[in-house]
Protein backbone atom coordinates (compact mmCIF):
# COMPACT_ATOMS: atom_id res chain seq x y z
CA UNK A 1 0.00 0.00 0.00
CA UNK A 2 2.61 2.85 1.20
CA UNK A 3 1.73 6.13 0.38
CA UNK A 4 -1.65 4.96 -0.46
CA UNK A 5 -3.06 4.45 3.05
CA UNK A 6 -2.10 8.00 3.78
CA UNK A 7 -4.39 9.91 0.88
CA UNK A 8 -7.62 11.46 2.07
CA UNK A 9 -9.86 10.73 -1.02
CA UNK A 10 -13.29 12.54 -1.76
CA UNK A 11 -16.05 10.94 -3.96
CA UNK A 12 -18.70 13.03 -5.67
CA UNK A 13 -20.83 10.87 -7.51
CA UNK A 14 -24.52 11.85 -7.63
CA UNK A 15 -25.52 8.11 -8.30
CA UNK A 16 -25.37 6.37 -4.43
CA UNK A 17 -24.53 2.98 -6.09
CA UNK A 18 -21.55 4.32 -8.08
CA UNK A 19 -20.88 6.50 -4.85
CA UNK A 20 -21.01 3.30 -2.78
CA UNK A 21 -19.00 1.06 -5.25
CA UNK A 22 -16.20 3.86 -5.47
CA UNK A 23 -15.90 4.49 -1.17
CA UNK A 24 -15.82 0.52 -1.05
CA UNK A 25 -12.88 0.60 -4.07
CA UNK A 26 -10.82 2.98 -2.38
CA UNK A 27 -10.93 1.02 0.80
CA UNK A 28 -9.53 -1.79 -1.03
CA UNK A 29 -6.84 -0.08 -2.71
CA UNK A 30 -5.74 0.35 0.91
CA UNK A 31 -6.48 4.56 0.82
CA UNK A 32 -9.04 6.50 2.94
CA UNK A 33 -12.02 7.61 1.88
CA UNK A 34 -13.05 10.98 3.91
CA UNK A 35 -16.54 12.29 2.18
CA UNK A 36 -18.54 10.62 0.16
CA UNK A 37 -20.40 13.27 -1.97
CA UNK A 38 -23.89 14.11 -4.30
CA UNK A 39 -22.84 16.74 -5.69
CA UNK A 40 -20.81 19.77 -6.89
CA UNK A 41 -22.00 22.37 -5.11
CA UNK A 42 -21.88 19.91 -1.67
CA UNK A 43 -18.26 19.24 -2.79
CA UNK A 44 -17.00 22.68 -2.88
CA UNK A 45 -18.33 23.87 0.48
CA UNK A 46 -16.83 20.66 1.87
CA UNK A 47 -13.73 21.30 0.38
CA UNK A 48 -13.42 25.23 1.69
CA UNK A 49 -13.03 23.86 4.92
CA UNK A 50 -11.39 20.50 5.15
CA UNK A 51 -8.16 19.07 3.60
CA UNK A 52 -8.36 16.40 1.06
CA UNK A 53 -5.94 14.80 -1.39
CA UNK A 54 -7.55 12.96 -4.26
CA UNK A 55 -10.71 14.04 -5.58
CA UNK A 56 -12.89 11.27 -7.84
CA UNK A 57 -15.18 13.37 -9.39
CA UNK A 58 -17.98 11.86 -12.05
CA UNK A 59 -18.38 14.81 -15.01
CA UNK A 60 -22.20 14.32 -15.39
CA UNK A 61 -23.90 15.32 -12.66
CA UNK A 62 -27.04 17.53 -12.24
CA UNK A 63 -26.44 21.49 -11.54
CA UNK A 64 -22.60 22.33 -11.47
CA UNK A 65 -20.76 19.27 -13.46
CA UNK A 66 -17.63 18.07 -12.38
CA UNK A 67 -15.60 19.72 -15.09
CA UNK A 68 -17.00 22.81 -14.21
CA UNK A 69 -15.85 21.88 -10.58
CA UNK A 70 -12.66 21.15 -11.51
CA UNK A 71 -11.79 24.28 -13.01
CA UNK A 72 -13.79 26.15 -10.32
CA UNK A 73 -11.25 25.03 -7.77
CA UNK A 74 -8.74 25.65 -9.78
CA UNK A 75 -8.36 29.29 -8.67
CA UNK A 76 -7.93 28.09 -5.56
CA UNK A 77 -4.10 27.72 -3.65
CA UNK A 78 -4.63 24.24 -2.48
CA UNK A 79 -5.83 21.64 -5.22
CA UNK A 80 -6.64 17.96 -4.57
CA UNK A 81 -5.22 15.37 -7.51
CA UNK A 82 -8.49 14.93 -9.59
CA UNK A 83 -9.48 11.65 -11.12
CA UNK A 84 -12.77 11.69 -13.30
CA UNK A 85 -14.96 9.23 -13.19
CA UNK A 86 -17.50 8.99 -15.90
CA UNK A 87 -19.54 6.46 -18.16
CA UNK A 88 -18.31 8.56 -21.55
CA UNK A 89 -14.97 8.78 -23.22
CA UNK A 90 -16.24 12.19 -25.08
CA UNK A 91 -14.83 14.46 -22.07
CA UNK A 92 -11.32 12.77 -22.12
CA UNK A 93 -9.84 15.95 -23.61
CA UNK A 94 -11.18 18.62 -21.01
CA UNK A 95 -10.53 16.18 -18.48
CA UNK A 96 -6.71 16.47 -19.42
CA UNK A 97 -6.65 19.98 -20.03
CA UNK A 98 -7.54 20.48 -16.51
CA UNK A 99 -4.42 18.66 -15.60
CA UNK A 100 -6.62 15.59 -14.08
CA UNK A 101 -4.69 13.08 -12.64
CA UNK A 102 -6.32 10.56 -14.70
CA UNK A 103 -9.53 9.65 -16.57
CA UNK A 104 -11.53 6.49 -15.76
CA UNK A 105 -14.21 4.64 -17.58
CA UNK A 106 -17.09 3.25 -15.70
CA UNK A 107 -17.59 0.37 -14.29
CA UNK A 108 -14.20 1.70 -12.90
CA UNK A 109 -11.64 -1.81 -12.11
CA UNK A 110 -9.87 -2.02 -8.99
CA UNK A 111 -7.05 -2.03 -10.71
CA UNK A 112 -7.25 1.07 -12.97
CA UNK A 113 -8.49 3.06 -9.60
CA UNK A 114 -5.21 1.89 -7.72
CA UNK A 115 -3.12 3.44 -10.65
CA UNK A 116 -4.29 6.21 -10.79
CA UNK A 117 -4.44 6.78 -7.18
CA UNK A 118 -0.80 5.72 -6.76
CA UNK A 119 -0.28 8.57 -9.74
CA UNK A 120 -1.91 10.98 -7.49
CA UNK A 121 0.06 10.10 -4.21
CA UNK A 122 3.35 11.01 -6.24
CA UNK A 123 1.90 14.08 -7.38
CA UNK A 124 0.76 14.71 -3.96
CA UNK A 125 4.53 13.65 -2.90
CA UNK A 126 5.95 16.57 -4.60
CA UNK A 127 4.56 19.28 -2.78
CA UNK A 128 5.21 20.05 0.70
CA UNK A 129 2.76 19.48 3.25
CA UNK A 130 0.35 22.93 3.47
CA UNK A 131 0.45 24.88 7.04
CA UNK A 132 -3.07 24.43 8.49
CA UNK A 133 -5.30 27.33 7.65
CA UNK A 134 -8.35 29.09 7.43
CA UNK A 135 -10.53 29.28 4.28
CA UNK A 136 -11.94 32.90 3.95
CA UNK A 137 -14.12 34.64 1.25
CA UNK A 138 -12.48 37.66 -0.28
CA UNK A 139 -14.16 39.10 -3.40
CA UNK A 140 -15.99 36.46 -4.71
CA UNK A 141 -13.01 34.00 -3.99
CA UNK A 142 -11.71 31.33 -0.96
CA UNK A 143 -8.09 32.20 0.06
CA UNK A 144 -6.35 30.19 2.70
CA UNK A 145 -5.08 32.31 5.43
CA UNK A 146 -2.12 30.37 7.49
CA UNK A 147 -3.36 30.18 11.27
CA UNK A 148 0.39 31.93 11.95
CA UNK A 149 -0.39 34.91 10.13
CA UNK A 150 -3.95 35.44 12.36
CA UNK A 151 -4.03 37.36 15.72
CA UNK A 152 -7.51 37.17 16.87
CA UNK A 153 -10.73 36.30 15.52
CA UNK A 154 -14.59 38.81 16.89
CA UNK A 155 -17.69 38.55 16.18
CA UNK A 156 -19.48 41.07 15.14
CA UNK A 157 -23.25 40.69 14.23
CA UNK A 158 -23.27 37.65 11.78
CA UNK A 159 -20.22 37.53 11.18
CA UNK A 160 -16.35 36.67 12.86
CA UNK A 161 -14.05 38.66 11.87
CA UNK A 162 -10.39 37.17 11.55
CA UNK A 163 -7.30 39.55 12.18
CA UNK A 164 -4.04 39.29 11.07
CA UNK A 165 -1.33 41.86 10.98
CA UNK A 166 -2.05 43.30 8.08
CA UNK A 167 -5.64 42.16 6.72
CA UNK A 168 -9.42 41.31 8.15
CA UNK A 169 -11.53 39.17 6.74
CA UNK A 170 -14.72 37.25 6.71
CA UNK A 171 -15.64 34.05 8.37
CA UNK A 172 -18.43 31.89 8.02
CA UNK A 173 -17.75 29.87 11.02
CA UNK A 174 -19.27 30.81 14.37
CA UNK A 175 -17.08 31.58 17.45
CA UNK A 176 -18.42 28.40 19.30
CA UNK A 177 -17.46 26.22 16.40
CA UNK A 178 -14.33 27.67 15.98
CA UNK A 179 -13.15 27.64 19.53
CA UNK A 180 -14.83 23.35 20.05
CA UNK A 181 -12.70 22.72 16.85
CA UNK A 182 -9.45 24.74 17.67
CA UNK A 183 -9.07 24.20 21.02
CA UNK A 184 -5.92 24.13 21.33
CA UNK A 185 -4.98 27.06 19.19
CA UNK A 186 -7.57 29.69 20.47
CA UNK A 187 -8.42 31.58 23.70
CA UNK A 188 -11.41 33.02 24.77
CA UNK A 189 -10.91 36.69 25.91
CA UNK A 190 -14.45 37.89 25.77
CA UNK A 191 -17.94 36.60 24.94
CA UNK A 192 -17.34 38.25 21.44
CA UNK A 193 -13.79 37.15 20.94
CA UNK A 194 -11.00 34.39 20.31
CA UNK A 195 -7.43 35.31 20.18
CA UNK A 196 -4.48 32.93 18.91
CA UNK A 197 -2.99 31.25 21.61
CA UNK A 198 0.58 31.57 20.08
CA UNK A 199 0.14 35.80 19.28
CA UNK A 200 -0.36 36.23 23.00
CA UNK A 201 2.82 38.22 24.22
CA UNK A 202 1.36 39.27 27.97
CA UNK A 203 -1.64 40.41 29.86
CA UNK A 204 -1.85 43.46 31.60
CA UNK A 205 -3.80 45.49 34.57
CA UNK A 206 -4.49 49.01 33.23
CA UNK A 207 -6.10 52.27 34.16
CA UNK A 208 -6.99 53.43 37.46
CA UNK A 209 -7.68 51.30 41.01
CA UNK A 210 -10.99 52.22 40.37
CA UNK A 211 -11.38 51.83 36.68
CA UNK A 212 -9.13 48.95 36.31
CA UNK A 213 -9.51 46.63 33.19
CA UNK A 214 -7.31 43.92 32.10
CA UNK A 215 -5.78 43.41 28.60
CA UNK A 216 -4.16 40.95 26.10
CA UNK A 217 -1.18 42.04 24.44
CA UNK A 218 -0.90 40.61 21.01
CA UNK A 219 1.74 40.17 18.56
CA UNK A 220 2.11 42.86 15.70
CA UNK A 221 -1.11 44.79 16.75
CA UNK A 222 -0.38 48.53 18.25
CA UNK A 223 -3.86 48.02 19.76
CA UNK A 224 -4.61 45.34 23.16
CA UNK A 225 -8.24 43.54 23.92
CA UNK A 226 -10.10 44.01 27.15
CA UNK A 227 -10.16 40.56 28.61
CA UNK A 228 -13.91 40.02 30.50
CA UNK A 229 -13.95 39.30 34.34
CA UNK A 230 -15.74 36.01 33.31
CA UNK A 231 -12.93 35.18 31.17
CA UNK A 232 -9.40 36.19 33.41
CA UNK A 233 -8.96 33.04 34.91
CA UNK A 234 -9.60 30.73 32.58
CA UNK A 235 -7.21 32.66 30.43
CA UNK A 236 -4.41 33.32 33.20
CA UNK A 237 -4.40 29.51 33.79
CA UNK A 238 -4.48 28.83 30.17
CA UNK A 239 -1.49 30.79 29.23
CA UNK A 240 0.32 29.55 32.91
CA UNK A 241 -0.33 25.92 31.43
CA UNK A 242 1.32 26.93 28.09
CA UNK A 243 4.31 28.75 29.80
């Protein structure tokens, strides 16, 4: 198996036999399946927010097809290998000219799927691994924003708001979800806030006896955030832990 049992593989197939057939195909080529998928549209709101390798996409598929998928995440910085999937030859050419992986016929043979996913894994191979990240939306597109480059992340009506030196931008991700998924990586400072556990330089007292508020000094920001009363211990015993 080798690098095989290490690739986090996607299907999007918007038949559930095919689906089924593919997930249980994979697993017998000795790789992972991580999503199995019915369509496009599903597939690329998966994809903005978890990591995936191998992506075996079927091209004729209702709404969004999965050429027009694969070239849709092709503005995007982090690409999985694609492998079509599809009962007609007559796409073979787009296929390729979206730099697909490889281009198989159904009823898709064990053996042809372990090719090309053993193609894919030394494609894969070639690149380093990616820094874990978050996907935002700026202008109509997904970047990935490196969790080293963010200082702190508000909410502010709908929205969170994630900070980094430099930039803001838009989540879609509440500040519960974030902080049960990252909890390791964020603090809670306020009701309304998260900052990144490794921007933290200090917290501080400030102000007057009788006016006193305390604050979280964070990396590469002239400005600190009031920490809550409800909040100050949980953080000073968070960061003690840490130190």
């Amino acid at each position: 198996m080798g690098a095989l049992d290490r690739l986090r593989v996607v299907v999007v197939d918007d038949e559930p036999p095919a689906r089924d057939r593919m997930v249980a195909l994979v697993a017998q080529c000795g790789a992972r399946a991580v999503a199995a998928l019915d369509d496009s549209q599903d597939a690329l709101r998966w994809l903005e927010r978890h990591p995936a390798d191998v992506l075996l996409l079927d091209i004729s598929m209702p709404g969004m097809n999965g050429l027009e998928l694969a070239q849709k995440l092709r503005t995007q910085p982090l690409v999985p290998q694609v492998v079509f999937t599809t009962a007609h030859e007559n796409h073979a050419v787009d296929a390729f000219e979206l730099d697909a992986v490889d281009y198989l016929l159904k009823p898709v043979r064990l053996e042809r799927l372990r090719q090309a996913l053993e193609r894919a894994a030394r494609r894969c191979g070639e690149a380093p691994a990616p820094e874990p990240h978050f996907s935002v939306r700026h202008r109509d597109r997904m970047l990935l924003v490196p969790f080293s480059d963010v200082r702190y992340l508000k909410a502010e009506l709908k929205y969170v708001t994630l900070v980094t030196a430099c930039d803001e931008y838009l989540l879609d991700e509440s500040l519960t979800s974030l902080e049960s998924r990252l909890p390791d990586i964020v603090l809670r400072i306020h009701r309304n806030c998260l900052v990144m556990r490794h921007a933290v330089l200090r917290i501080e007292r400030v102000g007057p006896p009788q006016d006193e508020q305390w604050m979280v000094f964070l990396r590469d920001m002239p400005q600190p955030l009031p920490v809550s009363r409800r909040q100050l211990s949980a953080l000073r015993m968070a960061l003690q832990t840490s130190s």
